[in-house]
Protein backbone atom coordinates (compact mmCIF):
# COMPACT_ATOMS: atom_id res chain seq x y z
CA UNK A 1 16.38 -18.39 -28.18
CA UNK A 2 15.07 -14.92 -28.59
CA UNK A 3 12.97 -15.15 -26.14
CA UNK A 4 15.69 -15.38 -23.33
CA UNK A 5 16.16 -12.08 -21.78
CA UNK A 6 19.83 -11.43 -22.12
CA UNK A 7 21.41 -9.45 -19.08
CA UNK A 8 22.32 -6.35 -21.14
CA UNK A 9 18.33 -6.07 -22.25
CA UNK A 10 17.02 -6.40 -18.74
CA UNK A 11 19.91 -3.64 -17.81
CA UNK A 12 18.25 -1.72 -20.04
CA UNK A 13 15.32 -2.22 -19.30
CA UNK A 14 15.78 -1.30 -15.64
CA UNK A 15 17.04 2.14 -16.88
CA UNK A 16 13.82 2.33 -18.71
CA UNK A 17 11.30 1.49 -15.98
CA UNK A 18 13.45 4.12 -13.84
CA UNK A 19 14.10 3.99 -9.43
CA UNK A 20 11.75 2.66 -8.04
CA UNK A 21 10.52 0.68 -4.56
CA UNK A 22 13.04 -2.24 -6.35
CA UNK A 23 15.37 0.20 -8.14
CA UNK A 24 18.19 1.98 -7.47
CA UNK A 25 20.73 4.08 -9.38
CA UNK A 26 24.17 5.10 -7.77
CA UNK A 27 26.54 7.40 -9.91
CA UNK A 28 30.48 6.56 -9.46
CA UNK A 29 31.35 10.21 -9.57
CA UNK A 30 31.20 13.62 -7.73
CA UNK A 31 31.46 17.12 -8.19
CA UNK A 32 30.33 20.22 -9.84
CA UNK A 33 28.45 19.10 -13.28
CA UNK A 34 31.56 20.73 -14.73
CA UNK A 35 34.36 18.88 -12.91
CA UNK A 36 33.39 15.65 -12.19
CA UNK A 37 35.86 12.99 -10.73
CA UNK A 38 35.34 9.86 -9.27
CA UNK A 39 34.21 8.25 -5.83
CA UNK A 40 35.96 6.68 -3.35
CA UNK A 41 35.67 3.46 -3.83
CA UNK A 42 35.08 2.77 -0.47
CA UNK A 43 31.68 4.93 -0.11
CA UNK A 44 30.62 3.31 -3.30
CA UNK A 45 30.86 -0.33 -1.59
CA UNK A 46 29.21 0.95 1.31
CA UNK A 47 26.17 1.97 -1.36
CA UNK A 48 26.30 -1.53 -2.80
CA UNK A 49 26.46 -3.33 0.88
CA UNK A 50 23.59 -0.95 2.15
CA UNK A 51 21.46 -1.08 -0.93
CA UNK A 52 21.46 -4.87 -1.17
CA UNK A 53 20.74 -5.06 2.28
CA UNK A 54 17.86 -2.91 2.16
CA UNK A 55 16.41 -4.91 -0.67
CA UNK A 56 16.62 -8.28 0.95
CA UNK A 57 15.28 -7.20 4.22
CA UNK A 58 11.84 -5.76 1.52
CA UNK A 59 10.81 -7.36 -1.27
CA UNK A 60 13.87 -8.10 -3.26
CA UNK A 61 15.65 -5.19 -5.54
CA UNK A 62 18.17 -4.30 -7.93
CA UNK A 63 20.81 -1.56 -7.91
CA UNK A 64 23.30 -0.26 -10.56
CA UNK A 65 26.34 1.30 -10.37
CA UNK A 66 27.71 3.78 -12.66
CA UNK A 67 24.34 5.01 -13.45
CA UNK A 68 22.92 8.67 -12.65
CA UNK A 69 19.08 9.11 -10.26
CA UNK A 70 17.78 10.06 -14.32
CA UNK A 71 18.35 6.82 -15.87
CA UNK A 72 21.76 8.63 -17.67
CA UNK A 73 24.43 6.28 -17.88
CA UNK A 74 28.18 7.83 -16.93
CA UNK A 75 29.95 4.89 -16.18
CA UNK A 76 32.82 3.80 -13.85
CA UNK A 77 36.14 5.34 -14.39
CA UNK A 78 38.01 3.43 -11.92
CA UNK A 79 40.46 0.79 -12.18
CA UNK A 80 40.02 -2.77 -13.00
CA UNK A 81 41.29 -3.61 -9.26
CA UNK A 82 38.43 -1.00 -7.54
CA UNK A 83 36.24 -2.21 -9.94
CA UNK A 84 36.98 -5.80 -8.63
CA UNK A 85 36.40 -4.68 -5.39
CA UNK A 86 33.13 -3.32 -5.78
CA UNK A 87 32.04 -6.51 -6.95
CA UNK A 88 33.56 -8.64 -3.79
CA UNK A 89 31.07 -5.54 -1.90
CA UNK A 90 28.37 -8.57 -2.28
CA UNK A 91 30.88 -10.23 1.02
CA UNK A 92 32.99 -7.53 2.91
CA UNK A 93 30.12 -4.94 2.89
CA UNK A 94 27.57 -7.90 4.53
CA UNK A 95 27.61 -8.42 7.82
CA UNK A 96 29.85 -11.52 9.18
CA UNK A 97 28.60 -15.01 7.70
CA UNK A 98 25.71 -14.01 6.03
CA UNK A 99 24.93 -14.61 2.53
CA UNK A 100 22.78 -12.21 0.60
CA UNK A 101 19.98 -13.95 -1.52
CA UNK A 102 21.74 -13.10 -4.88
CA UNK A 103 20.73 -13.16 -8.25
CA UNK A 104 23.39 -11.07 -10.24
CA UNK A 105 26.58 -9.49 -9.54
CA UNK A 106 27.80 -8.57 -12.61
CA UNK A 107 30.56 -6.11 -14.85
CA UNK A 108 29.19 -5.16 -18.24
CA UNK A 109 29.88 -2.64 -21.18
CA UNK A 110 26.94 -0.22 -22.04
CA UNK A 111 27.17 2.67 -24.57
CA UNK A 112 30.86 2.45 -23.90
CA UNK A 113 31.30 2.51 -20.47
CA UNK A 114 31.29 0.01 -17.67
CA UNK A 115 28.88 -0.30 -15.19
CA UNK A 116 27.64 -2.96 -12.09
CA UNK A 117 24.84 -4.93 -12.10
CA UNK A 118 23.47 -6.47 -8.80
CA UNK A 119 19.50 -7.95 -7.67
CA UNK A 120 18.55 -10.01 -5.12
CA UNK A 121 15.11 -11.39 -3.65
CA UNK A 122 13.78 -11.29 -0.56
CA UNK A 123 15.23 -12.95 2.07
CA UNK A 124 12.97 -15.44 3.79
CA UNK A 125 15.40 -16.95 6.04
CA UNK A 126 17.28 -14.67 7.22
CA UNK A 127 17.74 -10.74 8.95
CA UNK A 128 20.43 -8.99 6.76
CA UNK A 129 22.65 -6.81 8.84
CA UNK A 130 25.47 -4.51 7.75
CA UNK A 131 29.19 -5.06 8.93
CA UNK A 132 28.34 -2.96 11.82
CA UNK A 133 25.24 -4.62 12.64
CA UNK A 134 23.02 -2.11 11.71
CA UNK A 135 19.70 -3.35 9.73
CA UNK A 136 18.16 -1.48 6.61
CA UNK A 137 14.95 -1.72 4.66
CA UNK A 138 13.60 -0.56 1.59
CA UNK A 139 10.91 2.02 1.23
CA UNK A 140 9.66 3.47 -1.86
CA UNK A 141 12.65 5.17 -3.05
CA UNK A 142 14.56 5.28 0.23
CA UNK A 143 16.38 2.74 2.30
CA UNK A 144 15.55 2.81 5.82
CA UNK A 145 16.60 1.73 9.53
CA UNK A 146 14.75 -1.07 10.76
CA UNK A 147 14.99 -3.05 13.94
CA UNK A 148 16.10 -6.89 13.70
CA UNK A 149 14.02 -7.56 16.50
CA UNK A 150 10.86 -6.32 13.90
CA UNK A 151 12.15 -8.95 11.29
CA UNK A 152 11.86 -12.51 13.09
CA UNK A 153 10.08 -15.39 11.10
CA UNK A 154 8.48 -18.24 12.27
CA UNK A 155 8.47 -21.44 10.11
CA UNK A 156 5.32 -20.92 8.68
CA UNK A 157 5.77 -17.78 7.62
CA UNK A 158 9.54 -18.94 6.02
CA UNK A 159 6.79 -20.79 4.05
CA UNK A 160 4.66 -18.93 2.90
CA UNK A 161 7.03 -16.16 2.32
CA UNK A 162 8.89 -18.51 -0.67
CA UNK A 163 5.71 -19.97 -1.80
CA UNK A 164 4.87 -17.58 -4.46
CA UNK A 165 8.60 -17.46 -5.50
CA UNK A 166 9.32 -21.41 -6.05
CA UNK A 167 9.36 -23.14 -9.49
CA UNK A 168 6.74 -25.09 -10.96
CA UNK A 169 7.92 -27.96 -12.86
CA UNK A 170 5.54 -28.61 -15.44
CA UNK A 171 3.96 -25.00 -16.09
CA UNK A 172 4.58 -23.46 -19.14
CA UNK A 173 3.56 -20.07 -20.87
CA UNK A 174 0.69 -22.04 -22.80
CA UNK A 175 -1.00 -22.05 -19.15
CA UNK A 176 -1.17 -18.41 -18.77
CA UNK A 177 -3.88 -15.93 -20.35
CA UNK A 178 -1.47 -14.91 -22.92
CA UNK A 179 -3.82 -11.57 -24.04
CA UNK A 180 -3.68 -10.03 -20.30
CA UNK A 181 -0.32 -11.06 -20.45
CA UNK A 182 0.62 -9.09 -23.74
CA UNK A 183 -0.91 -6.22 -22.41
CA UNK A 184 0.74 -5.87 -19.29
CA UNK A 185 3.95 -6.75 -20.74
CA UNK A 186 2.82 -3.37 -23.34
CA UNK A 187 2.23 -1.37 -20.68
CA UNK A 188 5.44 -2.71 -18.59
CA UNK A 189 7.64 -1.53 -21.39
CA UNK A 190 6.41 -1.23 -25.27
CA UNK A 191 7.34 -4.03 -27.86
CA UNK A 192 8.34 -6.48 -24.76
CA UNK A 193 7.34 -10.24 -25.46
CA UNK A 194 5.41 -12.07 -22.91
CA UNK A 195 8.49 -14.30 -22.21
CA UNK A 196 10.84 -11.55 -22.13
CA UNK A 197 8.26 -9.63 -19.31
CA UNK A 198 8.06 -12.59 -17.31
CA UNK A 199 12.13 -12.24 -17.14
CA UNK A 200 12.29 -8.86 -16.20
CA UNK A 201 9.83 -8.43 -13.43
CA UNK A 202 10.79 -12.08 -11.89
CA UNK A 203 8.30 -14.20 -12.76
CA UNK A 204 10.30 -16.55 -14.71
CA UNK A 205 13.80 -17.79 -15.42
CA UNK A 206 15.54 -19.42 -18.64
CA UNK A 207 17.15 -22.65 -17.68
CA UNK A 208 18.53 -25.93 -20.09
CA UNK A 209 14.83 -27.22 -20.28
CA UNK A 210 13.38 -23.71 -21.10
CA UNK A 211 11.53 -21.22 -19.34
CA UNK A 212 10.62 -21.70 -16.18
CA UNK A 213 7.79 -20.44 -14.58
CA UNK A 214 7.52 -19.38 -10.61
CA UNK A 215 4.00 -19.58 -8.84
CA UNK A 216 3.41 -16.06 -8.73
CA UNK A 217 2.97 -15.99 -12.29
CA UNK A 218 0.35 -19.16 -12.30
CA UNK A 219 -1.66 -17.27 -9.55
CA UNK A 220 -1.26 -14.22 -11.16
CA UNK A 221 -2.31 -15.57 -15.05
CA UNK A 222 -3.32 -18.79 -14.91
CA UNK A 223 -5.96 -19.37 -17.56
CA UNK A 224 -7.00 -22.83 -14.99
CA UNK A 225 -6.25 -21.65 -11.66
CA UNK A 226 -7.77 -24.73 -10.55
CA UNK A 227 -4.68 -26.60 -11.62
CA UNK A 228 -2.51 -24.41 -9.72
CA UNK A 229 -4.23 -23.84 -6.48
CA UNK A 230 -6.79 -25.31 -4.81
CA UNK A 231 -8.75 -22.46 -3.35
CA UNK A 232 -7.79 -19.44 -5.46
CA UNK A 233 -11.23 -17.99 -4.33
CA UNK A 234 -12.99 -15.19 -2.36
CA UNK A 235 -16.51 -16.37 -0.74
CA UNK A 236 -19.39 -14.24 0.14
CA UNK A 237 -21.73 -14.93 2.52
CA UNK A 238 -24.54 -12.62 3.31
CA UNK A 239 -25.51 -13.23 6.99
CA UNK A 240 -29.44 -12.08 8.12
CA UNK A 241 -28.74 -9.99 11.24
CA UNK A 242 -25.20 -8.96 13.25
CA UNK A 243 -24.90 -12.12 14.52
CA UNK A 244 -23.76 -15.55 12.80
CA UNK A 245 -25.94 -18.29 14.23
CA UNK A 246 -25.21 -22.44 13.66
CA UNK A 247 -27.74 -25.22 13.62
CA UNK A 248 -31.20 -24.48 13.37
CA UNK A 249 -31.04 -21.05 13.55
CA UNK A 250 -28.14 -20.94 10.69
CA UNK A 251 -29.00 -17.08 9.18
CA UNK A 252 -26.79 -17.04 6.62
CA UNK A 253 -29.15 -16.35 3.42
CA UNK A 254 -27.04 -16.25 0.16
CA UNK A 255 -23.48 -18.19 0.22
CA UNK A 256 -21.52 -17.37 -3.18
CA UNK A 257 -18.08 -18.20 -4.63
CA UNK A 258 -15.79 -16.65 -7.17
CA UNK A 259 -12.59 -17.68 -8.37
CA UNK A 260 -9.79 -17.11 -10.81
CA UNK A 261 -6.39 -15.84 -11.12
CA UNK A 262 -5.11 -12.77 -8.97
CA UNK A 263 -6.17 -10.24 -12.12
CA UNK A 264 -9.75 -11.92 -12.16
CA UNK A 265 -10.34 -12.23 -8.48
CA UNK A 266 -9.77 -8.70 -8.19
CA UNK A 267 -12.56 -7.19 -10.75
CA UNK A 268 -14.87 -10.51 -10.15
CA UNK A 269 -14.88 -10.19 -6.21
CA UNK A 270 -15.90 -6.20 -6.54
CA UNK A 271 -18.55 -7.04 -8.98
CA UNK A 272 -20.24 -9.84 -7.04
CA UNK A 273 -20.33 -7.85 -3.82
CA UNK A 274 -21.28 -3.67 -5.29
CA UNK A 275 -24.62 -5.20 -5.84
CA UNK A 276 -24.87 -5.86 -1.74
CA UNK A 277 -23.84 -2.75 -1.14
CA UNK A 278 -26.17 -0.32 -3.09
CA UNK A 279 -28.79 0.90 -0.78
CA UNK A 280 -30.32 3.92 -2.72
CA UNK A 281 -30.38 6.45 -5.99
CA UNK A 282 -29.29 10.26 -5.42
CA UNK A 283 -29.70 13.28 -7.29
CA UNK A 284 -25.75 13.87 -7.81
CA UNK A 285 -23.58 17.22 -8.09
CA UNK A 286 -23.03 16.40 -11.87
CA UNK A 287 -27.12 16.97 -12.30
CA UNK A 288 -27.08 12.76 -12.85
CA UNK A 289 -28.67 10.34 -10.56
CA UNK A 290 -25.73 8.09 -8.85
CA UNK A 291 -25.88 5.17 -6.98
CA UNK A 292 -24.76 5.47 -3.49
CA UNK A 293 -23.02 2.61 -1.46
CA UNK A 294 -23.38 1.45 2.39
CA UNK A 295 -20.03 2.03 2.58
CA UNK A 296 -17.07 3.53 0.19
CA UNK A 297 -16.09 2.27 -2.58
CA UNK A 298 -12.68 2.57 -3.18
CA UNK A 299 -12.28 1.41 0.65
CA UNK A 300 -14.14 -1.86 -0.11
CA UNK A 301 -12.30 -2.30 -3.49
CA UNK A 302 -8.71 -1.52 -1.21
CA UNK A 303 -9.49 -4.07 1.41
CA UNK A 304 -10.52 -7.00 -1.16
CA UNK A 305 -7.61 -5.59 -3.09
CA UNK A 306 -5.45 -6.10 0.02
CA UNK A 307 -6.85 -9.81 1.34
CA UNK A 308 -5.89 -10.78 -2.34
CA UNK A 309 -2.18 -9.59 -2.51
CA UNK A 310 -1.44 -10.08 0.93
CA UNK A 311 -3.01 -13.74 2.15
CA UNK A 312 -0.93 -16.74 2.75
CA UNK A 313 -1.46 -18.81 -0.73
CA UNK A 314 0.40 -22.01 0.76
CA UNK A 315 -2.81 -22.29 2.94
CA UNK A 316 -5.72 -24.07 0.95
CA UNK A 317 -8.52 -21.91 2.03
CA UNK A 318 -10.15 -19.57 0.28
CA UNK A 319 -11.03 -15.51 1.65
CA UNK A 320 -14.32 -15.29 3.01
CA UNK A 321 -16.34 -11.94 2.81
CA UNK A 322 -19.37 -11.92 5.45
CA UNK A 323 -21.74 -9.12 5.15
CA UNK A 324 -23.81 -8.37 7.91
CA UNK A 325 -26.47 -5.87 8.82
CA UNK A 326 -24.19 -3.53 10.56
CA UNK A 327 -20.69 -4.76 9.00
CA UNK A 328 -18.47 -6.22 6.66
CA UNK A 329 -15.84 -8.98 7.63
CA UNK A 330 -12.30 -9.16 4.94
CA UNK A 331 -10.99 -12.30 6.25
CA UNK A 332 -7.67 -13.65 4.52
CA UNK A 333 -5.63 -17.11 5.70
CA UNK A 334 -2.55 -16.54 7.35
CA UNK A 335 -1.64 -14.01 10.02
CA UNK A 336 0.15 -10.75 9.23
CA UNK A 337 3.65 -10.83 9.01
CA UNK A 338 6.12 -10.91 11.69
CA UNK A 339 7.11 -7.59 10.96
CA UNK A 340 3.80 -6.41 11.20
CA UNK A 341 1.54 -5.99 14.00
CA UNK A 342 -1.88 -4.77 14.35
CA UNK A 343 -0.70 -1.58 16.34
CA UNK A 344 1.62 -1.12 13.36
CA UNK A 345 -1.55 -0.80 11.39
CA UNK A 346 -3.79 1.27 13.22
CA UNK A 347 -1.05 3.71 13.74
CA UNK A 348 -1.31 4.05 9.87
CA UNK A 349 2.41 3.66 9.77
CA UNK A 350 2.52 2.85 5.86
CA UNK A 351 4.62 -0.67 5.56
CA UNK A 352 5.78 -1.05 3.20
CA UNK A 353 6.62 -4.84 2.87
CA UNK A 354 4.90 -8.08 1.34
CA UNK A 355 4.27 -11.57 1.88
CA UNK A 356 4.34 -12.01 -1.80
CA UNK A 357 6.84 -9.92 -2.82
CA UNK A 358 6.65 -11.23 -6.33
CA UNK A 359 2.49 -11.20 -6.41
CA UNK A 360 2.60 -7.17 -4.78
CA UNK A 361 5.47 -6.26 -7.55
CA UNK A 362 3.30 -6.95 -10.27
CA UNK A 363 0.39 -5.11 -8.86
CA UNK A 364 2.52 -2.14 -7.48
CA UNK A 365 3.93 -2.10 -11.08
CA UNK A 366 0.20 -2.37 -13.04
CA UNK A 367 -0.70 0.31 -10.46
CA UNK A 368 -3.42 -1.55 -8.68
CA UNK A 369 -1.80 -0.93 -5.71
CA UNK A 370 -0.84 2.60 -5.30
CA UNK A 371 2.26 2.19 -2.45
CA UNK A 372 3.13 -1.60 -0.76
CA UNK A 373 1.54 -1.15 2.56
CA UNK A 374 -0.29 2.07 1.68
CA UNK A 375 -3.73 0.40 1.37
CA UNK A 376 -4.53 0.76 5.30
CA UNK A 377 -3.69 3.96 5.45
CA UNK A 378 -6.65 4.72 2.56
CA UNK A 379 -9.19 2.43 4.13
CA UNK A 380 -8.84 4.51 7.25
CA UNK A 381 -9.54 7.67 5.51
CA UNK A 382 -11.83 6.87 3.29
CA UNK A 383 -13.99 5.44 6.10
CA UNK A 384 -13.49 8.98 8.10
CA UNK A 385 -14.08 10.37 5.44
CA UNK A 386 -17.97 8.84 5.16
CA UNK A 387 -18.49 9.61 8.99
CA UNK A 388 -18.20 5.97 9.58
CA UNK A 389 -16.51 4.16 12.60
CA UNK A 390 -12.81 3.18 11.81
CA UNK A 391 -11.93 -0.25 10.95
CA UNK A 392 -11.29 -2.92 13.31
CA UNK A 393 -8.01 -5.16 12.59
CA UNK A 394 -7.93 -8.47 14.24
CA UNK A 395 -5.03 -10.91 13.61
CA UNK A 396 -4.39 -14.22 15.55
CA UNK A 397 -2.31 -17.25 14.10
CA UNK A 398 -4.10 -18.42 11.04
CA UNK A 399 -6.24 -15.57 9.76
CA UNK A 400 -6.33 -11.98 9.18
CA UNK A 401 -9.53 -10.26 9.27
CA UNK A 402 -10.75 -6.35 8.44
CA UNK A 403 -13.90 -5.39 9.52
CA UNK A 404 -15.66 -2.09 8.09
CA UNK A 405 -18.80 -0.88 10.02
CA UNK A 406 -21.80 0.64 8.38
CA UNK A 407 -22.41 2.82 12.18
CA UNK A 408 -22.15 6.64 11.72
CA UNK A 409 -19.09 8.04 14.06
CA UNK A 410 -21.73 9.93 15.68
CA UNK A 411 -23.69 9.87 19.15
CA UNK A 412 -27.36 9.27 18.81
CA UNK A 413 -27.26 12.56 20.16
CA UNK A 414 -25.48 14.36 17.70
CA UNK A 415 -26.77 12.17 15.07
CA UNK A 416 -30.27 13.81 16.01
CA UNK A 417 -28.95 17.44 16.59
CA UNK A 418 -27.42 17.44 12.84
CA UNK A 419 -30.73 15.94 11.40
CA UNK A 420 -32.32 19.49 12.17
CA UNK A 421 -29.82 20.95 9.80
CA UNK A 422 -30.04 17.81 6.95
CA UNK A 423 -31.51 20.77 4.66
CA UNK A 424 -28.27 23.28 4.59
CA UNK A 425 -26.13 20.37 3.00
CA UNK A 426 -23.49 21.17 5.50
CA UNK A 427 -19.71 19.69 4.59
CA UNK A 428 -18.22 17.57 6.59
CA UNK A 429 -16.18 20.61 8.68
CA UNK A 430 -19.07 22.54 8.92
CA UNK A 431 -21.06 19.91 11.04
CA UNK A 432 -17.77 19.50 13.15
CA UNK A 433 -18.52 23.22 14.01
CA UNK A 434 -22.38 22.71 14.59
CA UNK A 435 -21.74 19.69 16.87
CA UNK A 436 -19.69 22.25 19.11
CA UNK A 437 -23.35 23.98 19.21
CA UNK A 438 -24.82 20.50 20.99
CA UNK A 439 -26.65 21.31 24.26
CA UNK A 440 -26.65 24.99 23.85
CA UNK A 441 -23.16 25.22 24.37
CA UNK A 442 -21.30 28.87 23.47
CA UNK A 443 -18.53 28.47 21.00
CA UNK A 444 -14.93 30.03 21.24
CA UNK A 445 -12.53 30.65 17.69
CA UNK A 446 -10.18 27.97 19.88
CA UNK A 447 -12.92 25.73 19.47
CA UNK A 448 -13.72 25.65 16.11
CA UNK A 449 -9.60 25.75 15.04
CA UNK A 450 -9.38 22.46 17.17
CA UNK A 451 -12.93 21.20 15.23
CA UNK A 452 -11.72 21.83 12.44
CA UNK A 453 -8.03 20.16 12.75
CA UNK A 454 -6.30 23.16 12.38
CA UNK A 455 -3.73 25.58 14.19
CA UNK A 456 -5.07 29.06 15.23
CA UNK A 457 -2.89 30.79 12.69
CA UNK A 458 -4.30 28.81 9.63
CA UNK A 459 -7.20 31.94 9.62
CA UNK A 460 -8.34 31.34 5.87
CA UNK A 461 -10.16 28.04 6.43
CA UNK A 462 -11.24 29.14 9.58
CA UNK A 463 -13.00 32.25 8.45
CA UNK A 464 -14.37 30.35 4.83
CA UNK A 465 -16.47 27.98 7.24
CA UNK A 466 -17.44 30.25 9.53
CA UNK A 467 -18.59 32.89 7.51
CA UNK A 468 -21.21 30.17 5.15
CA UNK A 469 -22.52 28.83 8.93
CA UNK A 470 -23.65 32.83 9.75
CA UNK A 471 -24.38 33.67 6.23
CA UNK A 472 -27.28 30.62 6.66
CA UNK A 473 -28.12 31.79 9.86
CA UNK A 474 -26.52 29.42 11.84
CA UNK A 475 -23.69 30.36 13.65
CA UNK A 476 -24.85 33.47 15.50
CA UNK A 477 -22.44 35.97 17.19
CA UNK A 478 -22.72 36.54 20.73
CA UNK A 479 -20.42 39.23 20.99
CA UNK A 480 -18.32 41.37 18.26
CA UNK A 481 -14.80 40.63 17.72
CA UNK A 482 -13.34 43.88 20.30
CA UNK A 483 -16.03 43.09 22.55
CA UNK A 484 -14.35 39.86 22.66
CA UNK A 485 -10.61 41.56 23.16
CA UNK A 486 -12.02 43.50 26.15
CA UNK A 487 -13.26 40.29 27.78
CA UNK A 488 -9.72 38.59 27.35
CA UNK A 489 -8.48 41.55 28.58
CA UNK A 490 -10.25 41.86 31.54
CA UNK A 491 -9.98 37.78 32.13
CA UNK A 492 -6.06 38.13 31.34
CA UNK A 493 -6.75 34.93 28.42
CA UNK A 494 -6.45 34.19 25.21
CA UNK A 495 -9.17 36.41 23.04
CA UNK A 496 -9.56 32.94 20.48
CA UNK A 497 -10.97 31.36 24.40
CA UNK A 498 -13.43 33.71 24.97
CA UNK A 499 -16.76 32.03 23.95
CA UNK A 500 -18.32 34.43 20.97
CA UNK A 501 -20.51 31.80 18.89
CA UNK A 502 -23.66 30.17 19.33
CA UNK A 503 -25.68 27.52 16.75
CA UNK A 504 -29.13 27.55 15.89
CA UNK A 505 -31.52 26.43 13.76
CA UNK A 506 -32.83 29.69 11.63
């Protein structure tokens, strides 16, 4: 019996962990910090209603009442009847007919005073709507307006959007790797037993029979994911060429499998594949001799991170990895969400919602996953970053796939004109300004600011890369800065259009 999580503990707990993408706090008063009185009950319903809401239409969430945005505790001092009300928020403060996905909705007594309890999951079934019919969604810390029209589910998706939330009769905590378990559970909350963890974040529920354990924690921990899932795997196949040929002329040269739990398939995929993508030893910054990959890291390590949390696990097929000459192919079963599209995703919009809201909790949470949706947005960058070609997103109806390009963002042409200057060890802004320079073109300060991604006003950066490029000789001045006013002048323009700069090689 200890190891049932009472609902007073996981209160606590919750005030522990702090708000969070799945956490809210709403005080029941307002006022100067030195005259305080209560809310209307009416705008604190309206909180519950929207909060709950919010948290369906995401991943699932809890909210308390009576509780400051710090974690402090100041109760509820209204009546017994408001206090009922409040409660009953769960039905008038829902839109018509519709049924939250509820876990709790309780009263109870901490340090003295009384405060609300509510959590639900994520709905899988259903849009959640307000009385008035608007529709909210969480996001990070904030609840936000969201189309219904963006939420629709087809019945595939229903599935695989409960499978990593059903029960699994016949799993039991002896099936998990109990020592990664303990150590999350220590760095969840100090002192928390493995039983008590799997309570608090969802995984698991106390029922007549015992704990019961939900299939995000077998894919998560299982010590014989074989038992649990058929293809709990990432592939790798290493293709000869850009081109994947069948038959005789089948090219693919090395074809290797991993598997494990979510935890394992994460740190086994990356080391499998950083071994295909090391291409050469450099002479660092740090006076140390690094090993430099084909493409970057932490934008490989996102996207496996990504087809992991993120692929439909009630489809039996494993993720398959294909490395080409010129390219690397992510590709995950199931399509992307219907409230995701592929536009969504290459307007680096940020979702922040999961197919497996359970599975991305505990990653968000161990801080493997830095925001829920964010991961995009950093493959993107990182790749720009490099100088490499942005990622290409393809979705259809039973895959998703991410492929990341090895080709420089460059023309042959400019590729060729910077190679003259591969000895200056030019940043990345500084050969934005010697590409203006291509085919002898003359250079205006306009030029450069728009190079450089930067309004004409923001001077400093402007004149710090400008002023290394003519200190090595490159950027040469064709005319001073007041010979450069008289032209405008004269030509009734802008004096940051007048063409003043020229690049050459010293």
């Amino acid at each position: 019996m200890d190891d049932i999580l009472l609902l007073a503990d996981k209160v606590r707990n919750t005030l522990i962990l702090g708000e969070s993408h799945f956490r809210e706090f709403k005080s029941a008063l307002e006022g100067r910090p030195d005259n305080k009185k209560q809310r209307l009950t009416k705008l604190i319903c309206a909180d519950i209603g929207e909060a709950l809401v919010s948290f369906s239409n995401a991943d699932g969430g809890a909210i308390l009442v009576g509780v400051e945005d710090d974690g402090t505790i100041t109760g509820i001092p209204h009546s017994e009847e408001d206090i009922q009300i409040m409660l009953n928020s769960i039905h008038t403060h829902v839109y018509q007919g519709q049924q939250l996905p509820l876990n709790n909705a309780n009263k109870l007594v901490l340090d003295h005073k009384t405060i609300l309890y509510f959590s639900v999951n994520k709905g899988t079934t259903m849009i959640y709507q307000l009385p008035d019919g608007r529709c909210v969604r969480r996001k990070d810390k904030s609840t936000m307006p969201a189309s219904v029209d963006q939420i629709q589910f087809e019945r595939q998706e229903i599935k695989s959007r409960e499978y990593d939330s059903q029960f699994v009769d016949g799993a039991n905590v002896t099936d998990l790797d109990v020592r990664l378990l303990q150590g999350i559970a220590d760095q969840y909350i100090k002192g928390l037993s493995i039983e008590r963890y799997l309570q608090q974040i969802g995984l698991a529920e106390y029922a007549q029979n015992g704990l019961r354990l939900k299939r995000a924690a077998l894919l998560l921990f299982a010590t014989d994911i074989d038992r649990w899932h058929p293809r709990s795997q990432v592939r790798f196949l290493k293709v000869k060429g850009n081109t994947l040929e069948a038959g005789e002329k089948y090219n693919v040269v090395s074809d290797d499998t991993v598997k494990g739990n979510i935890f394992e398939l994460v740190i086994k995929s990356w080391e499998h594949l950083r071994s295909s993508l090391a291409y050469k030893t450099e002479f660092g910054t740090n006076s140390q001799f690094e090993q430099k990959y084909i493409y970057p890291e932490d934008a490989v390590r996102e996207a496996i991170l990504n087809a992991i949390a993120h692929r439909d696990y009630s489809i039996a097929n494993a993720i398959e990895i294909y490395i080409f000459n010129d390219r690397m192919e992510i590709k995950s079963p199931g399509a992307l969400i219907s409230t995701l599209t592929v536009k969504n995703l290459y307007e680096l919009e940020g979702s922040h919602e999961s197919r497996n809201s359970l599975i991305a909790r505990v990653l968000r949470e161990n801080k493997l996953m830095r925001e829920l949706g964010e991961g995009m947005k950093r493959i993107f960058t990182l790749m720009h970053e490099q100088e490499l070609e942005k990622p290409e997103l393809y979705s259809n109806g039973l895959w998703f796939r991410v492929t990341l390009s090895n080709k420089t963002i460059f023309s042959t042409k400019q590729v060729e004109w910077l190679l003259q200057f591969d000895n200056f060890n030019l940043s990345k802004n500084q050969k934005k300004i010697v590409l203006l320079g291509l085919g002898d073109k003359q250079i205006s300060s306009n030029d450069i600011f728009k190079a450089l991604n930067i309004s004409n006003t923001e001077t400093e950066k402007f004149t710090q890369e400008v002023t290394v490029l003519r200190t090595k000789g490159i950027l040469t001045e064709l005319m001073t800065s007041q010979q450069a006013y008289n032209v405008a002048k004269k030509l009734k323009k802008n004096k940051k259009d007048v063409p003043r700069y020229k690049v050459r090689l010293p």
